[in-house]
N, C-alpha and C. Protein backbone atom coordinates (compact mmCIF):
# COMPACT_ATOMS: atom_id res chain seq x y z
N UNK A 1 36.26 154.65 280.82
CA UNK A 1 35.60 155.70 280.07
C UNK A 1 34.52 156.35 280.95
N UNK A 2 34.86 156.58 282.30
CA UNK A 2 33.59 157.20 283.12
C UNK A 2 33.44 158.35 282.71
N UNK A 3 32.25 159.12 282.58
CA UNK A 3 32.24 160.77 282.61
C UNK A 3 32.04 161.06 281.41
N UNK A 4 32.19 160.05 280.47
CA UNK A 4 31.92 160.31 278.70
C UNK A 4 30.70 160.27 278.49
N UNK A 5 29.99 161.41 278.27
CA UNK A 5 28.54 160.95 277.52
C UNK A 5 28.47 160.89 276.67
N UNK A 6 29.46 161.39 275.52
CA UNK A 6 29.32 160.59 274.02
C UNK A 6 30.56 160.76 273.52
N UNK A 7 30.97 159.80 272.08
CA UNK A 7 31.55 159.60 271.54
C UNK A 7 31.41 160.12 270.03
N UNK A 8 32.46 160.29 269.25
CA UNK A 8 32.03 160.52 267.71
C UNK A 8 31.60 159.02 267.16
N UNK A 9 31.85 157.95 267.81
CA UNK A 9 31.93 156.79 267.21
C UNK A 9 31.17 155.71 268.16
N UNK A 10 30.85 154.48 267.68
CA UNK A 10 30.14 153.58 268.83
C UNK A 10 31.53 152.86 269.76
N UNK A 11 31.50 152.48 270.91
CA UNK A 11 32.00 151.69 271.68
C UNK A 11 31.26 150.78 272.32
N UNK A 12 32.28 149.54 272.48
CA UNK A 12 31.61 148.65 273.14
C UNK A 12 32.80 147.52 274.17
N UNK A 13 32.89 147.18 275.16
CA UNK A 13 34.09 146.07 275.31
C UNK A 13 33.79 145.52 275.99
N UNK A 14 34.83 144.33 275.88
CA UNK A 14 34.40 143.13 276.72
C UNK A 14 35.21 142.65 277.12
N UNK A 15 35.49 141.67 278.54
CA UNK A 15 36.95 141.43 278.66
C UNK A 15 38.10 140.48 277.47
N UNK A 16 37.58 139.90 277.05
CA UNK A 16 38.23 139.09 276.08
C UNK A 16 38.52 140.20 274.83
N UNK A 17 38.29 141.16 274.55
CA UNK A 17 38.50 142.00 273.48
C UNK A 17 38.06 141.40 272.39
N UNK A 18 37.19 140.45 272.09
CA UNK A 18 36.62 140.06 270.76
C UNK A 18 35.45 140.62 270.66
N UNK A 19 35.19 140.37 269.21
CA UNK A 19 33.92 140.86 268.69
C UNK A 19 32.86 139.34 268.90
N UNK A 20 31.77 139.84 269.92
CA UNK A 20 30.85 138.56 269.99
C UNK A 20 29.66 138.58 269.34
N UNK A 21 28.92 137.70 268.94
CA UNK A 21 27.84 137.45 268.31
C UNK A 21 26.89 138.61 268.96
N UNK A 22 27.29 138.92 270.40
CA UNK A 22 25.78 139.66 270.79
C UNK A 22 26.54 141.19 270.74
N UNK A 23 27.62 141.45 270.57
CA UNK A 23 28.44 142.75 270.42
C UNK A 23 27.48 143.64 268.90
N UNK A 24 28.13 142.40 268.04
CA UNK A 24 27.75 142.27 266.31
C UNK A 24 26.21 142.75 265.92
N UNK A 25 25.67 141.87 266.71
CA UNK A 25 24.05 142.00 266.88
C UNK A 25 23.54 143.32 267.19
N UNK A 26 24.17 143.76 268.42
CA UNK A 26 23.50 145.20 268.66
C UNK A 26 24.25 146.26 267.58
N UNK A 27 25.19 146.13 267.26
CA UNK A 27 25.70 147.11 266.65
C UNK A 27 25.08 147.20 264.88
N UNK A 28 24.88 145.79 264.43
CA UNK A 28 23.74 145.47 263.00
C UNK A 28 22.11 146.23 263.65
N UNK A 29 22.17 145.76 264.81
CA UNK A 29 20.67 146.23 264.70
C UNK A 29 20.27 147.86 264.84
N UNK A 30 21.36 148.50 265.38
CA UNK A 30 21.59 149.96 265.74
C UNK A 30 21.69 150.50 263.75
N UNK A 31 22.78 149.80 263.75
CA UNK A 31 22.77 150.76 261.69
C UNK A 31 21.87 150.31 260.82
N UNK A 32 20.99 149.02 261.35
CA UNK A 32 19.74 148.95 260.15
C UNK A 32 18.98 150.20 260.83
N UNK A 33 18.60 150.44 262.19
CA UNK A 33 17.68 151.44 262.49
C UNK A 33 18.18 153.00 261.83
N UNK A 34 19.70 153.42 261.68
CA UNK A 34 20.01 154.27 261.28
C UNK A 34 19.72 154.65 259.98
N UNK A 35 19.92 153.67 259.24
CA UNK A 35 19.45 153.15 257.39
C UNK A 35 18.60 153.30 257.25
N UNK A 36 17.40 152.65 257.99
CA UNK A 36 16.03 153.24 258.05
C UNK A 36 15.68 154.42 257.85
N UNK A 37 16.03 155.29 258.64
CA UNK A 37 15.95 156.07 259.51
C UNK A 37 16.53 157.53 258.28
N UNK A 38 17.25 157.02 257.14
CA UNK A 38 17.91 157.74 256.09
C UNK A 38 17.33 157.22 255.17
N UNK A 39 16.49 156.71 255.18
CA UNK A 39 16.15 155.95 254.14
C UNK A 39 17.04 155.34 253.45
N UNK A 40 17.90 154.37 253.59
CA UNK A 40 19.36 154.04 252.48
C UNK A 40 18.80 152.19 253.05
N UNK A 41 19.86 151.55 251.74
CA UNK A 41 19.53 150.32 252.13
C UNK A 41 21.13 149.89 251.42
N UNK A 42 21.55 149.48 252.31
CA UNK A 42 23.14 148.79 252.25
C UNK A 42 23.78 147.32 252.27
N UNK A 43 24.80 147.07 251.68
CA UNK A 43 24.84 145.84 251.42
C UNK A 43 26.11 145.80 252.35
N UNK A 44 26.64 144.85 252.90
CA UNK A 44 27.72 144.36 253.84
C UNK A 44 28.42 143.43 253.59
N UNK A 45 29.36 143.29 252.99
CA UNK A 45 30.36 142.03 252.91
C UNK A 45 31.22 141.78 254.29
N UNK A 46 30.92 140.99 254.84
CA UNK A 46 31.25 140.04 256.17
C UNK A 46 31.96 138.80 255.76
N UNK A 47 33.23 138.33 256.70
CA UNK A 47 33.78 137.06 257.00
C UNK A 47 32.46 136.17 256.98
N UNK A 48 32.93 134.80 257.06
CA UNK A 48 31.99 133.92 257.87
C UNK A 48 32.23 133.53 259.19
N UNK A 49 33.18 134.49 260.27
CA UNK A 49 33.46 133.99 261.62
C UNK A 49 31.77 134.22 262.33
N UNK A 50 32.31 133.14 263.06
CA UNK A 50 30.78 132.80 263.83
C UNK A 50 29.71 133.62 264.44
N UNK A 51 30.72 134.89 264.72
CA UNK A 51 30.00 136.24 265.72
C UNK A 51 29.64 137.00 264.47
N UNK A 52 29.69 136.64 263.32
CA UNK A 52 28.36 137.21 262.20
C UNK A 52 27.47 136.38 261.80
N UNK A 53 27.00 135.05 262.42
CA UNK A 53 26.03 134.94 262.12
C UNK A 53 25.55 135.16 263.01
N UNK A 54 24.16 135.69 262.54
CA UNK A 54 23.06 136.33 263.51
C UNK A 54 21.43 136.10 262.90
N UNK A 55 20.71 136.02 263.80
CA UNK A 55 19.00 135.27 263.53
C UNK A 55 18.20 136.64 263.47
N UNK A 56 18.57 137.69 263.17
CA UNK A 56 18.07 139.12 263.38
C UNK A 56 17.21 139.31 261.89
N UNK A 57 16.35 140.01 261.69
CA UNK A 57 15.14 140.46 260.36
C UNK A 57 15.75 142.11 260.40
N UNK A 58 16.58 142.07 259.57
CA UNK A 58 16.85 143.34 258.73
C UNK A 58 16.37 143.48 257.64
N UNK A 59 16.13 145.17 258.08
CA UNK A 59 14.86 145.91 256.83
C UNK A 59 15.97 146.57 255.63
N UNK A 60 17.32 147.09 256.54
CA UNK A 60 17.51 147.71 255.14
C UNK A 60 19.45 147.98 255.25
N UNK A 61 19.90 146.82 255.83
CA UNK A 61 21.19 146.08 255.83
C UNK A 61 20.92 144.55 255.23
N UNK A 62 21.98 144.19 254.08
CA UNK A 62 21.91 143.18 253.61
C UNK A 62 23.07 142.94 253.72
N UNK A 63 23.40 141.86 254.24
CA UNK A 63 24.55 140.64 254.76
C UNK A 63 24.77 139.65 253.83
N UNK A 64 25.71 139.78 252.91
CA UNK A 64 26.64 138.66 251.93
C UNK A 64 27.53 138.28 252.67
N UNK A 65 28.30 136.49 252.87
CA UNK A 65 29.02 136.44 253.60
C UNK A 65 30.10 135.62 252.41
N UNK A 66 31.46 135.68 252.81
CA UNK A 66 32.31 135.45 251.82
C UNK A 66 32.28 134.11 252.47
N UNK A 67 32.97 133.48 251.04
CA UNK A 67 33.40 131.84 251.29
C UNK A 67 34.27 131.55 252.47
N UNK A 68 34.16 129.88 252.90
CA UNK A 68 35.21 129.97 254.16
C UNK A 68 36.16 130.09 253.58
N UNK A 69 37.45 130.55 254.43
CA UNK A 69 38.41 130.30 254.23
C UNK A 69 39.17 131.23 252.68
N UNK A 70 38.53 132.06 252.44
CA UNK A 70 38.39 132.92 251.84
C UNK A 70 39.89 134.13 251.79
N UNK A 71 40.53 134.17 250.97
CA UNK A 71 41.81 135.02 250.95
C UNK A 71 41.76 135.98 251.26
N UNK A 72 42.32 136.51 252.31
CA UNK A 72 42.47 138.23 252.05
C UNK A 72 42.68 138.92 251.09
N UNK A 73 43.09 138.48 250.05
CA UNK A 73 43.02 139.42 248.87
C UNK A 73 41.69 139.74 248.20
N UNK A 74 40.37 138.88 248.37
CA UNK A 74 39.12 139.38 247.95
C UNK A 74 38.38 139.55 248.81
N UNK A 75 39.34 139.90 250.55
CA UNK A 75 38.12 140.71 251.40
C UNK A 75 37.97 142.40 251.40
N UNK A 76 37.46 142.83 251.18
CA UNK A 76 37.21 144.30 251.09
C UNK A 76 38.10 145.27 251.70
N UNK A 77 38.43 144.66 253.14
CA UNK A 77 39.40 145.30 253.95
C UNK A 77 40.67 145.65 254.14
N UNK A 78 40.75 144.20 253.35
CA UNK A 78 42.39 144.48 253.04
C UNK A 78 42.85 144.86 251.67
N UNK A 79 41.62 145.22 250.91
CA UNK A 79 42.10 146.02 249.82
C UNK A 79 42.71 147.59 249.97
N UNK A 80 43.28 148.03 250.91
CA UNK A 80 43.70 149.46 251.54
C UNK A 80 43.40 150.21 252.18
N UNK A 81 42.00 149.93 252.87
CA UNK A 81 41.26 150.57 253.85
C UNK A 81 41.84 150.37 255.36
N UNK A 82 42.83 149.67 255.21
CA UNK A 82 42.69 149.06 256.96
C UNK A 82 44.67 149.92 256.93
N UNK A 83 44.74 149.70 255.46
CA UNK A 83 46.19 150.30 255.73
C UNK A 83 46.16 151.91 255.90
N UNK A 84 45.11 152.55 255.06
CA UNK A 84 44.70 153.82 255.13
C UNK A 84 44.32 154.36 256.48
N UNK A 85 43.31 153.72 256.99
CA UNK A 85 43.03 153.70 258.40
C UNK A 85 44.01 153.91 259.48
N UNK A 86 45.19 152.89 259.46
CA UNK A 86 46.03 152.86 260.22
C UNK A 86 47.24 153.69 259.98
N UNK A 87 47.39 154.29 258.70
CA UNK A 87 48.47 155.30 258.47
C UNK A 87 47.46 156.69 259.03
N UNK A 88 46.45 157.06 258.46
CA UNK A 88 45.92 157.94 259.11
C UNK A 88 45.81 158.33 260.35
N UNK A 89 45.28 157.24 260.92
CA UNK A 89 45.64 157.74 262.60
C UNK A 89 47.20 157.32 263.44
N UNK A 90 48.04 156.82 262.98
CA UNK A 90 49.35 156.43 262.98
C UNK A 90 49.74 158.00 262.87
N UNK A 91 49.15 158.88 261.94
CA UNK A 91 49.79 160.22 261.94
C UNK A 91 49.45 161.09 262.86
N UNK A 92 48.14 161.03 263.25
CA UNK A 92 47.18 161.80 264.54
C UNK A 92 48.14 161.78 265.83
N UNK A 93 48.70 160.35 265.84
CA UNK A 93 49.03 159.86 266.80
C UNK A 93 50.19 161.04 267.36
N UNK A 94 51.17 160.90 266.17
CA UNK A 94 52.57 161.27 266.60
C UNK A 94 52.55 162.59 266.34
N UNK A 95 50.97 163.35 265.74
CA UNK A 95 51.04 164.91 265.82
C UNK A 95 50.78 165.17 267.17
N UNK A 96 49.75 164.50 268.17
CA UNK A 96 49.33 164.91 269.23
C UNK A 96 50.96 164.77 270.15
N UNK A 97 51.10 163.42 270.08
CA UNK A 97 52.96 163.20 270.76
C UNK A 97 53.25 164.49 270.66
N UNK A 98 53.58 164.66 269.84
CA UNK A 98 55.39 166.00 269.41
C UNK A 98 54.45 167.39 269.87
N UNK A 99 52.97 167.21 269.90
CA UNK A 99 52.45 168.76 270.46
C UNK A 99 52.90 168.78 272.22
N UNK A 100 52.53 167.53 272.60
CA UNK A 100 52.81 167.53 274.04
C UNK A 100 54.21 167.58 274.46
N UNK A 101 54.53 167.05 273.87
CA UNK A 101 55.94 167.20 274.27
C UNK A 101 56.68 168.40 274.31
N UNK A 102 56.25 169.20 273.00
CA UNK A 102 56.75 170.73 272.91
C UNK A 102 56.15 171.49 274.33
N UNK A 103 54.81 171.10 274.45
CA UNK A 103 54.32 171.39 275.71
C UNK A 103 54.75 171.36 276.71
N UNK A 104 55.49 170.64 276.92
CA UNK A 104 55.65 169.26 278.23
C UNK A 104 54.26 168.91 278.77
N UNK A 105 53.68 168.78 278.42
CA UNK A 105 52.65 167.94 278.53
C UNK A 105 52.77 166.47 278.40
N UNK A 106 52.10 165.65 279.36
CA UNK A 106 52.14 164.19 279.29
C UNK A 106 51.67 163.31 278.00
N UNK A 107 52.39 162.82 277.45
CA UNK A 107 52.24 161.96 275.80
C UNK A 107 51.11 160.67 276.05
N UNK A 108 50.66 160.26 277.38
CA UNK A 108 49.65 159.45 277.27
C UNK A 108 48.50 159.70 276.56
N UNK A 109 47.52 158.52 276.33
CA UNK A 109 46.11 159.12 275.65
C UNK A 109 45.40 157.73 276.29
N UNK A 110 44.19 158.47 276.51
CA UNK A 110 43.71 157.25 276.73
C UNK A 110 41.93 156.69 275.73
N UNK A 111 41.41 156.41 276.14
CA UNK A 111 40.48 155.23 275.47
C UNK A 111 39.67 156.33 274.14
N UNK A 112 38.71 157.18 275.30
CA UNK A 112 38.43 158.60 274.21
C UNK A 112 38.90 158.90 273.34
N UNK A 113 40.63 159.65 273.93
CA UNK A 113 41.11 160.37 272.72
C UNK A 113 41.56 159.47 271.56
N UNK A 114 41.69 158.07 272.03
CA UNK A 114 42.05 156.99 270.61
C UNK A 114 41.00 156.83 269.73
N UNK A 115 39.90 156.90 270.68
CA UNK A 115 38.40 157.04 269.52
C UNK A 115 38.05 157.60 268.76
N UNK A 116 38.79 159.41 268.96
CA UNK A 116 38.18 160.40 268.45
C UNK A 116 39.22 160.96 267.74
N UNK A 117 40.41 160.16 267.35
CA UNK A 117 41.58 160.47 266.68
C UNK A 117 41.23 159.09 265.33
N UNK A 118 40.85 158.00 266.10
CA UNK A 118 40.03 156.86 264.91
C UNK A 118 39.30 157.38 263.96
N UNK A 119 38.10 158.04 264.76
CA UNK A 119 36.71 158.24 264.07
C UNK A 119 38.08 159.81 262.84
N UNK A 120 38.66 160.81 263.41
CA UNK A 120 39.20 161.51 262.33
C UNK A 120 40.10 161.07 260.91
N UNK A 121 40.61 159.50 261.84
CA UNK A 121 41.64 159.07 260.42
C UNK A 121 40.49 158.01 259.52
């Protein structure tokens, strides 16, 4: 991602591609400052995987964490948001495809344009 000075959305990576406790951390501590900052005060339903717990003093994000072991059927996410999500940009996807191609233009995309086709679906 050289040459990007911004994004519609946050990024962050690491080689292992997981989400780590200190990933989690900056990114909680960035949207309590935003919350603040709107004055709003929000509540968060979180897993209990380990890279959410965090020792951080939030002013105006509140962190409920579901039971272990906890079904996907009463996590928030997989109530249709993640399928919505992924049909949405699943469609971005194959509009940008079939434009290039009519083009002849090259059908690759890379890190950006997956971000900024995310942040639209």
């Amino acid at each position: 991602m050289n040459n990007v000075l911004s994004l519609a959305c946050q990024y962050r990576a690491n080689q292992p591609a997981w989400m780590t406790r200190e990933l989690f951390t900056e990114w909680l501590l960035t949207l309590d400052e935003k919350m603040r900052k709107e004055s709003r005060h929000i509540l968060m339903i979180v897993d209990n995987c380990s890279a959410r717990i965090v020792n951080v003093r939030l002013t105006h994000v509140r962190l409920e964490f579901l039971l272990p072991n906890c079904t996907s059927i009463l996590q928030p996410l997989d109530q249709g948001i993640i399928r919505s999500v992924k049909s949405h940009f699943w469609n971005r996807l194959v509009q940008r495809v079939v434009i290039n191609l009519c083009l002849q233009r090259p059908t690759a995309i890379n890190v950006r344009e997956a971000a900024e086709m995310l942040t639209g679906a």
